[in-house]
Protein backbone atom coordinates (compact mmCIF):
# COMPACT_ATOMS: atom_id res chain seq x y z
CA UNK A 1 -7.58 4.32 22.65
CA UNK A 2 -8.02 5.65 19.14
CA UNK A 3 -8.09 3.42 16.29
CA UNK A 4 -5.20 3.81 13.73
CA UNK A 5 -6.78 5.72 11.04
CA UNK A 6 -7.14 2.96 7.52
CA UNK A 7 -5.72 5.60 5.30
CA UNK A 8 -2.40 7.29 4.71
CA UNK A 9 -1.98 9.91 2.11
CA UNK A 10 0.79 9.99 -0.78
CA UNK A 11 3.01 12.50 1.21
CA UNK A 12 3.06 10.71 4.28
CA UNK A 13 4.17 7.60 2.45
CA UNK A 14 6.85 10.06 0.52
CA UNK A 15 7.92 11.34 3.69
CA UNK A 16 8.23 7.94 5.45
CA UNK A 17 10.13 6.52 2.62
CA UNK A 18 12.79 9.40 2.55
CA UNK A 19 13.55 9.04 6.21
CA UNK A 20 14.24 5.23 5.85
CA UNK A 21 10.91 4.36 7.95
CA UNK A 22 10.51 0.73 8.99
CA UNK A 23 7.66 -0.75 6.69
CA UNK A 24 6.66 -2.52 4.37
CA UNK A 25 4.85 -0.90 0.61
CA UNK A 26 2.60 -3.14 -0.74
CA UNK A 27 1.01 -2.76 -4.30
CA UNK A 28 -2.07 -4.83 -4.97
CA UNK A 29 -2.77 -4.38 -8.19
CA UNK A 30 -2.51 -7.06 -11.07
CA UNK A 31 0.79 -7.64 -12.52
CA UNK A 32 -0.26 -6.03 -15.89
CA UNK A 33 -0.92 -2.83 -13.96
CA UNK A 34 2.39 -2.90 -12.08
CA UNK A 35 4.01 -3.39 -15.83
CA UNK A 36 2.50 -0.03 -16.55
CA UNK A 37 3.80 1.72 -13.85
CA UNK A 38 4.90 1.25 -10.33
CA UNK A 39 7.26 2.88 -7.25
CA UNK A 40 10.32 1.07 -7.11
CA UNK A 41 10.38 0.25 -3.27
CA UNK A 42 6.83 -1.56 -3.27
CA UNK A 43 6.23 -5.15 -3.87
CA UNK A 44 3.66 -6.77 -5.95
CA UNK A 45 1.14 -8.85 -4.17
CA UNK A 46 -2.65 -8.80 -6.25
CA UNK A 47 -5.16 -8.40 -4.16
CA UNK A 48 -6.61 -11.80 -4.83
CA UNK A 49 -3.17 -13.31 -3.33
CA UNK A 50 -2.96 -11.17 -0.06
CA UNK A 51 -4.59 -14.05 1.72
CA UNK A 52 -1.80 -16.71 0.77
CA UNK A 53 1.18 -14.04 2.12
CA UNK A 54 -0.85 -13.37 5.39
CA UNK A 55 1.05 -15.51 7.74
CA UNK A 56 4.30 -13.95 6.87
CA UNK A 57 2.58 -10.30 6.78
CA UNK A 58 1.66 -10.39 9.78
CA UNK A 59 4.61 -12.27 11.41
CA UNK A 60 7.13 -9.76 9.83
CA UNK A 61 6.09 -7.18 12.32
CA UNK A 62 6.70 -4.34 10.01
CA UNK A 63 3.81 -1.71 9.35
CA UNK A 64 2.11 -1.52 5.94
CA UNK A 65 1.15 0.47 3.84
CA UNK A 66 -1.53 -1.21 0.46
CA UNK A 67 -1.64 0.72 -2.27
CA UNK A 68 -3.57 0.33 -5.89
CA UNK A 69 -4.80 2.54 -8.63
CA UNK A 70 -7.24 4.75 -7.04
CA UNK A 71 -7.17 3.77 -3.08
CA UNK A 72 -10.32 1.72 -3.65
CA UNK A 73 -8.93 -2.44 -3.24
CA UNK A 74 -6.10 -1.16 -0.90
CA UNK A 75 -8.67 -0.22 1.36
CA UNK A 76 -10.87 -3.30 0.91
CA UNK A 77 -7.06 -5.22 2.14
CA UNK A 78 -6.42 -3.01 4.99
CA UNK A 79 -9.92 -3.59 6.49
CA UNK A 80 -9.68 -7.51 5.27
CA UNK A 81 -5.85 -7.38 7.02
CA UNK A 82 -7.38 -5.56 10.13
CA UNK A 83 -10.23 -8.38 10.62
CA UNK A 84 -7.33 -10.92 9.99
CA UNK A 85 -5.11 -9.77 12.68
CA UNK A 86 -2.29 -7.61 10.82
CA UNK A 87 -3.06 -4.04 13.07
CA UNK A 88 -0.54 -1.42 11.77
CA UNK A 89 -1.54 -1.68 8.11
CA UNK A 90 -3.10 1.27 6.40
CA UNK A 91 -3.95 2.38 2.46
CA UNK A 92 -2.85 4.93 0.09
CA UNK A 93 -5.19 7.58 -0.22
CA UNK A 94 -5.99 7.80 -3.73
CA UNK A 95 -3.44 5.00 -4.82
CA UNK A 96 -0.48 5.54 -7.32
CA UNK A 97 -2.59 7.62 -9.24
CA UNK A 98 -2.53 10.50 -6.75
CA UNK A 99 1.26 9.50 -6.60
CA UNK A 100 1.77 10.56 -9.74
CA UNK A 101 0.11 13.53 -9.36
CA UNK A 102 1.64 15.02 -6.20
CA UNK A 103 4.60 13.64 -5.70
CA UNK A 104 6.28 11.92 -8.98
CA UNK A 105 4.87 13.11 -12.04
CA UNK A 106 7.14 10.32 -14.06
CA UNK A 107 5.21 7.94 -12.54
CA UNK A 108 2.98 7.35 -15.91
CA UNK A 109 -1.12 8.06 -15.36
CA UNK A 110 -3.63 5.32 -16.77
């Protein structure tokens, strides 16, 4: 069996999200980054707080998807997730950053 790949790129998520997909968008970066900019259907939950909302992550049973600035701490969560039980999790490639780029340019850049 072939492991679920730990990254997911912006279109994928796009496409997901415009069929009405089960799962679960998770942004975590800091709240003053969020403030900057942020797509409306993910919730806010910094990195440093993942482990506190891990019980009900991986009880809730739906798949996620991490995302941050660049694609850099959502991976470091999916592979901190993955050792910590919570399987169908995976990361942005290239964050809301490469959101903005290819799929919502009103997202702002920073």
């Amino acid at each position: 069996m072939t492991a679920r790949p730990l990254e997911i790129s912006v279109a994928e998520v796009r496409d997901l999200l415009e069929r009405g997909a089960p799962l679960r968008l998770i942004d975590c970066r800091e709240e003053f980054e969020h403030n900057i900019c942020r797509i409306g259907a993910a919730e806010l939950i910094p990195m440093r707080s993942i482990p506190l909302h891990l019980q009900h992550l991986r009880d809730e049973g739906l798949p996620l998807v991490v995302l941050c600035h660049h694609g850099v701490r959502s991976l470091a969560v999916v592979e901190w997730l993955r050792r910590n039980g919570v399987e169908d999790c995976r990361s942005m490639a290239g964050g809301i950053d490469r959101w903005s780029l290819e799929i919502d340019a009103r997202v702002p850049r920073y």
